[in-house]
PDB file of N, CA and C in Angstrom:
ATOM      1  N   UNK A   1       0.830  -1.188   0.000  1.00  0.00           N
ATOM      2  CA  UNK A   1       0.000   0.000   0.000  1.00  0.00           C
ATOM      3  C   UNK A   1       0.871   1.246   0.000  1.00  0.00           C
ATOM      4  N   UNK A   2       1.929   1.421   0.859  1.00  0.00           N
ATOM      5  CA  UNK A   2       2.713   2.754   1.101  1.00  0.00           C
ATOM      6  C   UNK A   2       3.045   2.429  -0.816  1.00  0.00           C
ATOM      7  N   UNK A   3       4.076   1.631  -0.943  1.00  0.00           N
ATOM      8  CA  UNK A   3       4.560   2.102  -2.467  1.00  0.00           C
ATOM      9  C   UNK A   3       3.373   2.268  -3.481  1.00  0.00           C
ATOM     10  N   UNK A   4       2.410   1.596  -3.622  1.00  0.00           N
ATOM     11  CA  UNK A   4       0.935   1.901  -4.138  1.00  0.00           C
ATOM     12  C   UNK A   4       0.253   3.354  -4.283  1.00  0.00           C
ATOM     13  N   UNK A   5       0.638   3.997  -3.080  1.00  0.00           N
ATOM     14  CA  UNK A   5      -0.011   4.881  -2.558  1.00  0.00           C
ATOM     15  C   UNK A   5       0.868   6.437  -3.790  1.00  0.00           C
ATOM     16  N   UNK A   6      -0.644   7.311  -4.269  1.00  0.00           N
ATOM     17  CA  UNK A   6       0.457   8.462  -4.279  1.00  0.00           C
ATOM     18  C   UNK A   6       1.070   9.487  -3.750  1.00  0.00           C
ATOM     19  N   UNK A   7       0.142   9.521  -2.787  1.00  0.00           N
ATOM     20  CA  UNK A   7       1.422  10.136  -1.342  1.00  0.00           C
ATOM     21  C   UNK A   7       2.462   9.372  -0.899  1.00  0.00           C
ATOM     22  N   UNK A   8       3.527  10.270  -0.806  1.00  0.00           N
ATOM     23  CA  UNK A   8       4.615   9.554  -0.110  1.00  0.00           C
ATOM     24  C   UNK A   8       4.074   9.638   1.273  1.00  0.00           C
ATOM     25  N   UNK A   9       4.573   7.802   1.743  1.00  0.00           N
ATOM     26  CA  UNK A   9       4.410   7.976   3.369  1.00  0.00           C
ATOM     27  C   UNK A   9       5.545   7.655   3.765  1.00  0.00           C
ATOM     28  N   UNK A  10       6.166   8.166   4.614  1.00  0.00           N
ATOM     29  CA  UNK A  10       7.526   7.960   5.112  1.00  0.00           C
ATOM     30  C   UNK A  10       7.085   6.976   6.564  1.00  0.00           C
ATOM     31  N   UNK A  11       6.871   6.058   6.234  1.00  0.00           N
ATOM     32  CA  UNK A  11       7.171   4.750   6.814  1.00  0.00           C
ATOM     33  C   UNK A  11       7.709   3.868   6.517  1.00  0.00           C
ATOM     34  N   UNK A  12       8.895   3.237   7.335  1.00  0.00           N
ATOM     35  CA  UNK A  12       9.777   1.896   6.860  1.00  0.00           C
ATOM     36  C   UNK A  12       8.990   0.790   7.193  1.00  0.00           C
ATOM     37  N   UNK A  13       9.527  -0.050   6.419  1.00  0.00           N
ATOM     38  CA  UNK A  13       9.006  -1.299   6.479  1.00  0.00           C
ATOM     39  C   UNK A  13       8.720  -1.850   7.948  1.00  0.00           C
ATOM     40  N   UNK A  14       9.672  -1.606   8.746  1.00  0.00           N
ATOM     41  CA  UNK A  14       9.609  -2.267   9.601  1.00  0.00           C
ATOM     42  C   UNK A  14       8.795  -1.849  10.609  1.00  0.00           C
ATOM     43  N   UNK A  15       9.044  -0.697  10.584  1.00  0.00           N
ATOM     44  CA  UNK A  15       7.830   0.232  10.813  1.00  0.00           C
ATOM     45  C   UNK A  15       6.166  -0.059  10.939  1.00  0.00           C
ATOM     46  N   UNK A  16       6.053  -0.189   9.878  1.00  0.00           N
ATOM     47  CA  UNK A  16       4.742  -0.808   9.122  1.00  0.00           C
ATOM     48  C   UNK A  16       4.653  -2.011   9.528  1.00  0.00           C
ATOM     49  N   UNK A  17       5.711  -2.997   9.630  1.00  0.00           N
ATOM     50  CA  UNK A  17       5.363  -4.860   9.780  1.00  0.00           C
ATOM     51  C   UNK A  17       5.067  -4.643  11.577  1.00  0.00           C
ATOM     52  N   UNK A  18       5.787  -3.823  12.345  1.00  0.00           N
ATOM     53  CA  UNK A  18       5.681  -3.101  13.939  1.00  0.00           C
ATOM     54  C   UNK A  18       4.141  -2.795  14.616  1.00  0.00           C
ATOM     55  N   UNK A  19       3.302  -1.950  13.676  1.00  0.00           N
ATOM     56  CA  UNK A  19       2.415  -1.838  13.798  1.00  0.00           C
ATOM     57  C   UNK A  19       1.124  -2.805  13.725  1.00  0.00           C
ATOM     58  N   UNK A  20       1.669  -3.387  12.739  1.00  0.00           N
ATOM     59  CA  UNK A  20       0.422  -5.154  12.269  1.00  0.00           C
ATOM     60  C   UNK A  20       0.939  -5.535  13.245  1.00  0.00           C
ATOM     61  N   UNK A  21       1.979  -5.637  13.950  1.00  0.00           N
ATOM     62  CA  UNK A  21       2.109  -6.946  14.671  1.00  0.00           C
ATOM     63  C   UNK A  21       1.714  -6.152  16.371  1.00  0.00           C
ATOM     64  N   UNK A  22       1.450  -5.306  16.371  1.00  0.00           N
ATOM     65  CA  UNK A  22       0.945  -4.996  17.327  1.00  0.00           C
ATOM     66  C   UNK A  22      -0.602  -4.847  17.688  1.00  0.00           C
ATOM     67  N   UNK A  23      -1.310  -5.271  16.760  1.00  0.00           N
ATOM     68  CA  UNK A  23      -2.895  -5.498  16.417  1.00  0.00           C
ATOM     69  C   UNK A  23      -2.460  -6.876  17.347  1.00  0.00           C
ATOM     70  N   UNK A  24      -3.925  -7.085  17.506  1.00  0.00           N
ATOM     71  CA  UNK A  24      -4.709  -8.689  19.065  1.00  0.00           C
ATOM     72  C   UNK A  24      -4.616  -9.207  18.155  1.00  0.00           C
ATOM     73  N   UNK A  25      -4.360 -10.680  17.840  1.00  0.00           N
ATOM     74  CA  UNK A  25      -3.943 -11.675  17.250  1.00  0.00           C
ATOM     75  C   UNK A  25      -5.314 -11.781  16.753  1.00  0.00           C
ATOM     76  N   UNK A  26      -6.477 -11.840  17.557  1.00  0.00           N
ATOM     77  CA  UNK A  26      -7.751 -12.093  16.785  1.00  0.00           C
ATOM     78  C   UNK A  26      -8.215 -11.422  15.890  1.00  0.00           C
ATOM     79  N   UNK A  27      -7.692 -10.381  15.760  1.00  0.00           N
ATOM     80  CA  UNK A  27      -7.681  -9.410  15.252  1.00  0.00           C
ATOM     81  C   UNK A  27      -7.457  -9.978  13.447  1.00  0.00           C
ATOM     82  N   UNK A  28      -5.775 -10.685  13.546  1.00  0.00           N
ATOM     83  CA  UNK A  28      -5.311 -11.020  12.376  1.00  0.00           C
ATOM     84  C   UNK A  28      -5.692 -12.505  11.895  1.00  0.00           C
ATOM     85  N   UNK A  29      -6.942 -13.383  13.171  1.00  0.00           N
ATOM     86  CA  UNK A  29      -6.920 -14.261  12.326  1.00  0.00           C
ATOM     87  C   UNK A  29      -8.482 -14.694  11.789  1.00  0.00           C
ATOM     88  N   UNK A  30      -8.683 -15.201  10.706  1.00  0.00           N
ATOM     89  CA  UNK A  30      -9.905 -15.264  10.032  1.00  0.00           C
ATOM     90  C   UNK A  30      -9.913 -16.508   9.206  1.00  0.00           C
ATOM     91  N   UNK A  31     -11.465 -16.988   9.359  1.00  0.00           N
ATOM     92  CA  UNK A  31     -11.599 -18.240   8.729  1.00  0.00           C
ATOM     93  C   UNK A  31     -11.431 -18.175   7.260  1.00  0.00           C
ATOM     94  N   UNK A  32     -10.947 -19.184   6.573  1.00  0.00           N
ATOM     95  CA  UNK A  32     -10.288 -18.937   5.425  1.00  0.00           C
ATOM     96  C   UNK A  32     -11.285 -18.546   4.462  1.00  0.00           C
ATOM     97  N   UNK A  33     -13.065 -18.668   4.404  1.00  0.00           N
ATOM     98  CA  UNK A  33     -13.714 -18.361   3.493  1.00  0.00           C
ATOM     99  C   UNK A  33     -14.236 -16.930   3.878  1.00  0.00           C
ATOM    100  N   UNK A  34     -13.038 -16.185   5.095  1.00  0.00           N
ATOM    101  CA  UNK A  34     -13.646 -14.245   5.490  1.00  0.00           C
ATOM    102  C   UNK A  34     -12.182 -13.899   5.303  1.00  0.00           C
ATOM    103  N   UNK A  35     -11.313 -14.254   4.188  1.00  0.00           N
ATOM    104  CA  UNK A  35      -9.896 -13.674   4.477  1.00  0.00           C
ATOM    105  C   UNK A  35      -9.649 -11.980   3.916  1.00  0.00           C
ATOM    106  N   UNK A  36     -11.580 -11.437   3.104  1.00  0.00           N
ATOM    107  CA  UNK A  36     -11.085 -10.012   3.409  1.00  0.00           C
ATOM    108  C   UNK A  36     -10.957  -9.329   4.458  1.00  0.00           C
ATOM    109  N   UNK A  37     -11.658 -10.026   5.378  1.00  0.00           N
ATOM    110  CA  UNK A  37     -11.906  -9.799   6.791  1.00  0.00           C
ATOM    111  C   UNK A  37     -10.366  -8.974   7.463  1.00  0.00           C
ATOM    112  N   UNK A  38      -9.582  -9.581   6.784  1.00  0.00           N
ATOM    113  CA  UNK A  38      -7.570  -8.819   6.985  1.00  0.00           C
ATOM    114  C   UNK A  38      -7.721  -7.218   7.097  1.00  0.00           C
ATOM    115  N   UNK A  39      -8.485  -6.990   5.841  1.00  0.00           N
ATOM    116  CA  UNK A  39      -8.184  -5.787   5.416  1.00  0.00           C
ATOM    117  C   UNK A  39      -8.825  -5.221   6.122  1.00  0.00           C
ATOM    118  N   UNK A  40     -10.493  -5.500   6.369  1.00  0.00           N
ATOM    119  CA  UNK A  40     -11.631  -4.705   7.615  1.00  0.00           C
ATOM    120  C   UNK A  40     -10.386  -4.467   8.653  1.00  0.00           C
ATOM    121  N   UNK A  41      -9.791  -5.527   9.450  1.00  0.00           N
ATOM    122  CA  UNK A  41      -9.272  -5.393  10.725  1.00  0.00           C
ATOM    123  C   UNK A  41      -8.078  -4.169  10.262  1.00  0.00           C
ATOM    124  N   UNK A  42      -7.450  -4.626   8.981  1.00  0.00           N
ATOM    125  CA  UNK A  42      -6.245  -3.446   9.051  1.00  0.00           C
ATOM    126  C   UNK A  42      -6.616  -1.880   9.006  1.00  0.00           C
ATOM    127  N   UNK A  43      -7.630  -1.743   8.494  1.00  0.00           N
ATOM    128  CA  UNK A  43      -8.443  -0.211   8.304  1.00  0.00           C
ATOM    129  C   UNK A  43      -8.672   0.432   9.685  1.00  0.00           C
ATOM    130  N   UNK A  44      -9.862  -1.058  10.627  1.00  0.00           N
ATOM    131  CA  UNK A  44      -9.817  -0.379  11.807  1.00  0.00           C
ATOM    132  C   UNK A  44      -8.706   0.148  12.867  1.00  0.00           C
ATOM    133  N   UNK A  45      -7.379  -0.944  12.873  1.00  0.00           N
ATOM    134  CA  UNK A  45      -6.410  -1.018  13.532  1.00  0.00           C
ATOM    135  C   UNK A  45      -5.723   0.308  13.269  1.00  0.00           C
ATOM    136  N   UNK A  46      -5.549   0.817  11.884  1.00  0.00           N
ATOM    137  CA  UNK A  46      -4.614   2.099  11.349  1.00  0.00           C
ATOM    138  C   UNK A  46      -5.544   3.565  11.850  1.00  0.00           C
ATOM    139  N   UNK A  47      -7.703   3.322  11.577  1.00  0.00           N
ATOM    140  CA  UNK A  47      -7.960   4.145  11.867  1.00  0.00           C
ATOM    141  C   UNK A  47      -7.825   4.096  13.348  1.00  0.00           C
ATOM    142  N   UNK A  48      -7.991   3.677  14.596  1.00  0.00           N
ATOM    143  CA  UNK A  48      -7.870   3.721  15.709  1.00  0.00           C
ATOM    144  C   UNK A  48      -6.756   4.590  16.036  1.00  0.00           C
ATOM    145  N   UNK A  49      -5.473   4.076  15.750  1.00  0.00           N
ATOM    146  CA  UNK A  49      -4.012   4.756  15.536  1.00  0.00           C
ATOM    147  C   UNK A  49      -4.130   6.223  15.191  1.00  0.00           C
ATOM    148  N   UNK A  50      -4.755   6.203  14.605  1.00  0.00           N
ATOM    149  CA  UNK A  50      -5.046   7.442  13.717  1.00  0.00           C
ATOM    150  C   UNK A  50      -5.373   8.395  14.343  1.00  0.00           C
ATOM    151  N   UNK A  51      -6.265   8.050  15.126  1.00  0.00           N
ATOM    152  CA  UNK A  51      -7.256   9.072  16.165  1.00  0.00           C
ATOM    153  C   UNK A  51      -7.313   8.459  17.703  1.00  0.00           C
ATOM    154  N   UNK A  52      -5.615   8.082  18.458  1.00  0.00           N
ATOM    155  CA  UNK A  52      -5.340   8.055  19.170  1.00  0.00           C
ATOM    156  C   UNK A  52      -3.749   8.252  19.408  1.00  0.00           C
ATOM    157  N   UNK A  53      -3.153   9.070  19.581  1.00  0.00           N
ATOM    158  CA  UNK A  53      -2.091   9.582  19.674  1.00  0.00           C
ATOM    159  C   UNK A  53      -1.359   8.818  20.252  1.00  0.00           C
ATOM    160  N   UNK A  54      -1.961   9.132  21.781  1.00  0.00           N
ATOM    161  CA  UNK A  54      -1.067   8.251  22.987  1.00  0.00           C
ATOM    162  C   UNK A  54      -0.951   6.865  22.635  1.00  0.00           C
ATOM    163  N   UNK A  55      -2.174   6.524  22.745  1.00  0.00           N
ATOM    164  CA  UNK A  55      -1.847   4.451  21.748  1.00  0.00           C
ATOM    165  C   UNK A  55      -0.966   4.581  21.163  1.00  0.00           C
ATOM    166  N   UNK A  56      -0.727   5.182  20.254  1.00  0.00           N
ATOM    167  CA  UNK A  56       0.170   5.122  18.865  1.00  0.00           C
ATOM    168  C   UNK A  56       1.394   5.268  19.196  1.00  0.00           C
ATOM    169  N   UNK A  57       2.227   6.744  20.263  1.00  0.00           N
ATOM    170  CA  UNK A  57       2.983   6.626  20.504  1.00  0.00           C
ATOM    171  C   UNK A  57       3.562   5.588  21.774  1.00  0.00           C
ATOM    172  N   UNK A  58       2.472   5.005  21.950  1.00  0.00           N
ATOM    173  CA  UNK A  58       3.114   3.951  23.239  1.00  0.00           C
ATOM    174  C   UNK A  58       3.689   2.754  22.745  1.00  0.00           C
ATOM    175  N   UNK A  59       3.540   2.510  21.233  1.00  0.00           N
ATOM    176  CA  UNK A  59       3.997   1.367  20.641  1.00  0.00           C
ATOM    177  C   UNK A  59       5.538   1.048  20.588  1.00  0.00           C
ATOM    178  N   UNK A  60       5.943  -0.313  20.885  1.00  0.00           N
ATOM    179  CA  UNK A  60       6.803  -0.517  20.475  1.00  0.00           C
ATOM    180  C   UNK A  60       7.179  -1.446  19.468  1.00  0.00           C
ATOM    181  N   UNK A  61       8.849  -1.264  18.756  1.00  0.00           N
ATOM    182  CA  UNK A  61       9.071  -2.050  17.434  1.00  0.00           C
ATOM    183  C   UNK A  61       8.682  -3.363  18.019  1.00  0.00           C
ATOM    184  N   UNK A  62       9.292  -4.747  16.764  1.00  0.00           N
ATOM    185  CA  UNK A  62       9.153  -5.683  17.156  1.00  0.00           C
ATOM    186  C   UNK A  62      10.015  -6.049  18.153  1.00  0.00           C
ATOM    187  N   UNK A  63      11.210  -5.973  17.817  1.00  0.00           N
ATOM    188  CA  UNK A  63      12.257  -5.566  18.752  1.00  0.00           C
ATOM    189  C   UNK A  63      12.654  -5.487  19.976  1.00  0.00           C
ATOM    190  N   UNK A  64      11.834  -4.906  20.271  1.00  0.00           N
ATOM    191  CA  UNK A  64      11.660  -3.707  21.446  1.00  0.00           C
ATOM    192  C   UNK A  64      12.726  -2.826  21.461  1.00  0.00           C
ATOM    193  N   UNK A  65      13.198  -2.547  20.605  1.00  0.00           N
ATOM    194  CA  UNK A  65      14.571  -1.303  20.624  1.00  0.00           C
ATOM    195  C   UNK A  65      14.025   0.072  20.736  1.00  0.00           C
ATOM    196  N   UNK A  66      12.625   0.448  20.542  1.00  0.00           N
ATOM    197  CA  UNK A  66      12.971   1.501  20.157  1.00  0.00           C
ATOM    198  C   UNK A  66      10.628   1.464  20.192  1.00  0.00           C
ATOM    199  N   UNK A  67      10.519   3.168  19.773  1.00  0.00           N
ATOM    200  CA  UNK A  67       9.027   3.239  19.834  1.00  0.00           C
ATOM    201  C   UNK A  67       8.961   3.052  18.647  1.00  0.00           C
ATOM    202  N   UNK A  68       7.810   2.846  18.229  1.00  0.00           N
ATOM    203  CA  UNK A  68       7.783   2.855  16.917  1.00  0.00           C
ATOM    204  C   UNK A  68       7.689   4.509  16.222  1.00  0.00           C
ATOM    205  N   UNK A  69       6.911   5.371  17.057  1.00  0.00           N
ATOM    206  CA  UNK A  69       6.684   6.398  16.427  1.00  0.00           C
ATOM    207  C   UNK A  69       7.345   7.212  17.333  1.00  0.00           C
ATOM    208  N   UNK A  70       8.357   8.211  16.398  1.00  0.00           N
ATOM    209  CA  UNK A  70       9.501   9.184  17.440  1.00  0.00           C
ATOM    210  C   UNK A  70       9.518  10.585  16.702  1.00  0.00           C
ATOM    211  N   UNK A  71       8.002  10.732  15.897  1.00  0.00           N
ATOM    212  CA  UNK A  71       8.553  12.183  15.415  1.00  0.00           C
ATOM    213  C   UNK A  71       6.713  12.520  14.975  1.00  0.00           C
ATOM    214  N   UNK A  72       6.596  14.339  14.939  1.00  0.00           N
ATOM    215  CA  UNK A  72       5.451  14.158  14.238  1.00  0.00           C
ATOM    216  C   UNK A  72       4.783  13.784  12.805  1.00  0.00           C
ATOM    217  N   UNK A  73       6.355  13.466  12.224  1.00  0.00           N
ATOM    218  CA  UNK A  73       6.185  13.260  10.755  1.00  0.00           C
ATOM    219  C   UNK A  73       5.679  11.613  10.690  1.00  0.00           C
ATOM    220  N   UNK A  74       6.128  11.027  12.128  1.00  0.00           N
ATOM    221  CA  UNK A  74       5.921   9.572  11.683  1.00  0.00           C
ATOM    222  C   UNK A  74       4.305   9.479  12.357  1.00  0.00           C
ATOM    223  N   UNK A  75       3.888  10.444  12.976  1.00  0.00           N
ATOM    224  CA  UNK A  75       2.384  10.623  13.220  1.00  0.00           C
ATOM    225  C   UNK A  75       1.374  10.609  11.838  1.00  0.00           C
ATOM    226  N   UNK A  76       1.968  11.631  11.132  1.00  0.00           N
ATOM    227  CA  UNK A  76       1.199  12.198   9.955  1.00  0.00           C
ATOM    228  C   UNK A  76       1.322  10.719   8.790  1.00  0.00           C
ATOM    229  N   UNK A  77       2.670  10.077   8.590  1.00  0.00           N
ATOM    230  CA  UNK A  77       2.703   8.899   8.526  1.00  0.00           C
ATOM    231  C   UNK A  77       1.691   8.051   8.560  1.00  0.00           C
ATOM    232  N   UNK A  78       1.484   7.493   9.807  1.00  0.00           N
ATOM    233  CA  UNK A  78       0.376   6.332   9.901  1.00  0.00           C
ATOM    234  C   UNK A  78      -0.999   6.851   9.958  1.00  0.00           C
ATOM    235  N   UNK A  79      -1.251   8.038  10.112  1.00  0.00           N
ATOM    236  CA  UNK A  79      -2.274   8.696   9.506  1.00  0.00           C
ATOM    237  C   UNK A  79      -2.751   8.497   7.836  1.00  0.00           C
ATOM    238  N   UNK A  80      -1.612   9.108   7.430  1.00  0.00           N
ATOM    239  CA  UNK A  80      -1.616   8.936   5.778  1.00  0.00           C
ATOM    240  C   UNK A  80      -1.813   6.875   5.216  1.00  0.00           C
ATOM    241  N   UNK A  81      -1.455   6.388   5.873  1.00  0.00           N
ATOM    242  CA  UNK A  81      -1.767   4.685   6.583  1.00  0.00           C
ATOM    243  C   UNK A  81      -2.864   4.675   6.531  1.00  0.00           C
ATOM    244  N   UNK A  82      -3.684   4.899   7.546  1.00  0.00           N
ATOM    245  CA  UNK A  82      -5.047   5.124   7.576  1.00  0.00           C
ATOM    246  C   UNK A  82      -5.776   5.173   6.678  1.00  0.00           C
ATOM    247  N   UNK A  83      -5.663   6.375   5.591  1.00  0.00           N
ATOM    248  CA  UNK A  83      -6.358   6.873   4.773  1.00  0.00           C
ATOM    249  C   UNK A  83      -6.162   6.310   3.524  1.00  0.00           C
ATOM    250  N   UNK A  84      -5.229   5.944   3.007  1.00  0.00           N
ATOM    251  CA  UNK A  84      -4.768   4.622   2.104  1.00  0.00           C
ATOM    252  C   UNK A  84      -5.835   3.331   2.435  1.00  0.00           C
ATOM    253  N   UNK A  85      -5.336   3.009   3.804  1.00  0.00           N
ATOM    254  CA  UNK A  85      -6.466   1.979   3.972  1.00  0.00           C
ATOM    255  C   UNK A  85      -8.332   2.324   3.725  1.00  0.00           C
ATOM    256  N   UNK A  86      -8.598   3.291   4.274  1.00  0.00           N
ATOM    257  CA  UNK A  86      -9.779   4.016   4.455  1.00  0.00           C
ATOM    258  C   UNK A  86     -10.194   3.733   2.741  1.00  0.00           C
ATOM    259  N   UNK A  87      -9.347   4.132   1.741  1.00  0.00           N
ATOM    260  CA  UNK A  87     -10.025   4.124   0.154  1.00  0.00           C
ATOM    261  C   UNK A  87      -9.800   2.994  -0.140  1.00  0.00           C
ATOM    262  N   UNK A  88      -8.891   1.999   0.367  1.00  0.00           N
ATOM    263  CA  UNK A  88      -9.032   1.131  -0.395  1.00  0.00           C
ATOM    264  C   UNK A  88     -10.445   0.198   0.512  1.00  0.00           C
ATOM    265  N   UNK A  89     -10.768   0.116   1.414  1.00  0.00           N
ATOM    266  CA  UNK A  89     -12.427  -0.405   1.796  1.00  0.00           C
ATOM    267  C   UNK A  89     -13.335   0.091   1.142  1.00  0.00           C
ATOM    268  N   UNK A  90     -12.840   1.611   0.556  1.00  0.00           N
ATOM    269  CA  UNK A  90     -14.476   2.427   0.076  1.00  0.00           C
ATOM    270  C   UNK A  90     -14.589   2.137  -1.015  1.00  0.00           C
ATOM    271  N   UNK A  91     -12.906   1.489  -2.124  1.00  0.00           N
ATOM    272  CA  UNK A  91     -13.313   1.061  -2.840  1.00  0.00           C
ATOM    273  C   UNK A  91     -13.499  -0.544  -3.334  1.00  0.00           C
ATOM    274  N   UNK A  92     -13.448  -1.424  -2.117  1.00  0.00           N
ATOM    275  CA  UNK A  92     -14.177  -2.728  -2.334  1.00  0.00           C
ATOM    276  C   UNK A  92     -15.441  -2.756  -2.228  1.00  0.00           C
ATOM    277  N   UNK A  93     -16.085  -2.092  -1.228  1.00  0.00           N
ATOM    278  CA  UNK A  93     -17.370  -1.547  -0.662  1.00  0.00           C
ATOM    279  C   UNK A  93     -18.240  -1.030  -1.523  1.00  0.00           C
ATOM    280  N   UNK A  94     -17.598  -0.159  -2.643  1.00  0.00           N
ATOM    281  CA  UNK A  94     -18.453   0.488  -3.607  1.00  0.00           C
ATOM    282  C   UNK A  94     -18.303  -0.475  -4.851  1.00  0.00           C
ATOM    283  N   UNK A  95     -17.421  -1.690  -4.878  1.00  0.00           N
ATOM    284  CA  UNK A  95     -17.008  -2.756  -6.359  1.00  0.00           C
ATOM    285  C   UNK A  95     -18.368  -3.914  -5.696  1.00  0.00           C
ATOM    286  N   UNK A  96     -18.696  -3.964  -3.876  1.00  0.00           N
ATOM    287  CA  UNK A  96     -19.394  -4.889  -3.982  1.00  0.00           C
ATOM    288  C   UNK A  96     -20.561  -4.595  -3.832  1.00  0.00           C
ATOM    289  N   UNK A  97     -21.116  -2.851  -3.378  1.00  0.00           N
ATOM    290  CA  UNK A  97     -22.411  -2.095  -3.378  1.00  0.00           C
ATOM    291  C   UNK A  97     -22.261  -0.807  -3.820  1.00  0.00           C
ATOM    292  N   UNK A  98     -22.645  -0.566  -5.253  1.00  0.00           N
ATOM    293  CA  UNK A  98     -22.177   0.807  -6.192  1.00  0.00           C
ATOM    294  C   UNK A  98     -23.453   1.673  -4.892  1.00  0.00           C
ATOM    295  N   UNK A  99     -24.303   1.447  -5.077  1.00  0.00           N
ATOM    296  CA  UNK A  99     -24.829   2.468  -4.724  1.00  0.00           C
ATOM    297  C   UNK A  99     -24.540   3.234  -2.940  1.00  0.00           C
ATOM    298  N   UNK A 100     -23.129   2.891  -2.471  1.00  0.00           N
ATOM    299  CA  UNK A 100     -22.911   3.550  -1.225  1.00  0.00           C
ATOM    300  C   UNK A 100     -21.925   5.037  -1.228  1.00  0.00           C
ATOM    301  N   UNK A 101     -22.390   5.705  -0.617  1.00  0.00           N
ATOM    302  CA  UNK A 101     -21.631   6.809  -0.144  1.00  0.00           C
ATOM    303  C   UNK A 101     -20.122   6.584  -0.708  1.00  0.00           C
ATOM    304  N   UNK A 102     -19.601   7.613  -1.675  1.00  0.00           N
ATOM    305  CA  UNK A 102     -18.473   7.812  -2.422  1.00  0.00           C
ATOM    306  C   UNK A 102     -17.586   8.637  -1.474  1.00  0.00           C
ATOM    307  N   UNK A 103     -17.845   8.818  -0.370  1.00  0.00           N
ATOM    308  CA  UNK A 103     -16.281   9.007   0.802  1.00  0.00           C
ATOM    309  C   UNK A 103     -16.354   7.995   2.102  1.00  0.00           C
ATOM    310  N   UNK A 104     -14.961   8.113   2.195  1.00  0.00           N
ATOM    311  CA  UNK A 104     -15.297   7.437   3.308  1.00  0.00           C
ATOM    312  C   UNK A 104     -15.753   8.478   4.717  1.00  0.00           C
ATOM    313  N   UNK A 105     -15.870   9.069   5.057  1.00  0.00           N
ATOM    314  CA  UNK A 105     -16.480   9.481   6.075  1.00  0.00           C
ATOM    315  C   UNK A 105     -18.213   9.130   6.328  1.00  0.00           C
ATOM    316  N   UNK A 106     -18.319   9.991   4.846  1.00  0.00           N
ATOM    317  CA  UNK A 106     -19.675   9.479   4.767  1.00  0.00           C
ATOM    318  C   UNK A 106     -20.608   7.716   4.991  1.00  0.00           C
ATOM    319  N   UNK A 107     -19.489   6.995   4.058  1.00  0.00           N
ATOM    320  CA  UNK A 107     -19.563   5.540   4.121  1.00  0.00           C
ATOM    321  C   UNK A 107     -19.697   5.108   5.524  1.00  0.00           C
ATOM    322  N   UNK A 108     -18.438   5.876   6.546  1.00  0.00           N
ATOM    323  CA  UNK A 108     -18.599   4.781   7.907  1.00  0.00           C
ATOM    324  C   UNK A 108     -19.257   5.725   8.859  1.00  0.00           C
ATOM    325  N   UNK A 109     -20.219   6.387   8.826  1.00  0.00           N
ATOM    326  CA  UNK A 109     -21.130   6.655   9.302  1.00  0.00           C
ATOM    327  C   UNK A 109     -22.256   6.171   8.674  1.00  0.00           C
ATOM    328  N   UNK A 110     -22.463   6.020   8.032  1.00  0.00           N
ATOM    329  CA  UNK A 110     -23.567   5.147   7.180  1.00  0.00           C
ATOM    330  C   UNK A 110     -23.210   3.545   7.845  1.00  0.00           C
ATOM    331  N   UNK A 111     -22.475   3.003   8.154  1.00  0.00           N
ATOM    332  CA  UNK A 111     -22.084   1.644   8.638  1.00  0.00           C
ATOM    333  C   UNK A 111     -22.355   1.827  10.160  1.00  0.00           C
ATOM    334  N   UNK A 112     -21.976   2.973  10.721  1.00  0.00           N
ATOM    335  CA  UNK A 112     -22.086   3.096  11.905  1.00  0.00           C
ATOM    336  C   UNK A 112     -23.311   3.004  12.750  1.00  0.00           C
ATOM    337  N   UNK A 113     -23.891   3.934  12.058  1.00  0.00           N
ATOM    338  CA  UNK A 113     -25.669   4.273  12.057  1.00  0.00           C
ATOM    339  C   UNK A 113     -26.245   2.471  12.085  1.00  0.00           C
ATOM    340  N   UNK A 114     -26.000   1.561  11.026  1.00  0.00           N
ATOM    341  CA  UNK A 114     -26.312   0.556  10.785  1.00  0.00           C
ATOM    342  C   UNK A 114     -25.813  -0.512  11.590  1.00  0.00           C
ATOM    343  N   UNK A 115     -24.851  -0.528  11.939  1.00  0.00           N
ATOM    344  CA  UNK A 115     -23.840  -1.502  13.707  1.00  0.00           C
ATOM    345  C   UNK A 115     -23.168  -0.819  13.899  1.00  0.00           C
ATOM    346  N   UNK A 116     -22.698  -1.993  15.292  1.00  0.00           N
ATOM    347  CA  UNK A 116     -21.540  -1.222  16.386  1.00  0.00           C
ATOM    348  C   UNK A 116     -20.996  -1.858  15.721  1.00  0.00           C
ATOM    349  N   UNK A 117     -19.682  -0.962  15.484  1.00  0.00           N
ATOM    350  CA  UNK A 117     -18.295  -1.243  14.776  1.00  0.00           C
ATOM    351  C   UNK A 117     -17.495  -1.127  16.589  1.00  0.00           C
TER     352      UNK A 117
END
C-alpha cells in the first residue's frame, strides 16, 4: 500500500510490519472463506491509531529497541496509513455495493448508524 499509494508515506518497512504486529492476534486471524476480513481489521487497527495519539505513541518495534513512532512526521505517517487503507475499503465496498456513499467518512457513518463497529 505505502509504495501503491500516491502520497509519499515515510514509513519503513519495519515500521509498518511493527504496527500489524501490534494489532490482538484475533484481530489477524480469520476463517479462510472471510480472508477479506484482513483488510476490515487493518483499516480499523490504522484508523484507531489514527485518532489516538497516545496508543500510537506507546507502541513498540518488534524488537523492542525503540518506539515505533519518534517524530510528528511519523504521526502524519500512519495517519496517511489510515487513509490509504480508508479508500481502499471504500473502494471494495463500492465494487461490492455501487450504490454507497463515495467518501469514506460518509460511508462509515452510514455503517455506523447501521452496527456497532
Amino acid at each position: 500500500m505505502k509504495e501503491d499509494s500516491d502520497t509519499s508515506i515515510a514509513l519503513s518497512s519495519f515500521n509498518i510490519m511493527s504496527l500489524v504486529y501490534a494489532m490482538q492476534d484475533s484481530d489477524l486471524v480469520h476463517l479462510s472463506y472471510c480472508e477479506g476480513k484482513i483488510v476490515a481489521s487493518l483499516q480499523n487497527w490504522f484508523y484507531t491509531l489514527a485518532h489516538d495519539e497516545n496508543r500510537l505513541r506507546g507502541l513498540d518495534t518488534v524488537d523492542g529497541s525503540r518506539k515505533i513512532v519518534q517524530s510528528a512526521a511519523d504521526v502524519t505517517a500512519v495517519s496517511q496509513m489510515a487513509d490509504e487503507l480508508n479508500t481502499l475499503v471504500l473502494l471494495i465496498a463500492q465494487e461490492l455495493q455501487p450504490d454507497i456513499p463515495t467518501s469514506f467518512p460518509a460511508w462509515r457513518a452510514k455503517v455506523e448508524s447501521e452496527f456497532l463497529i
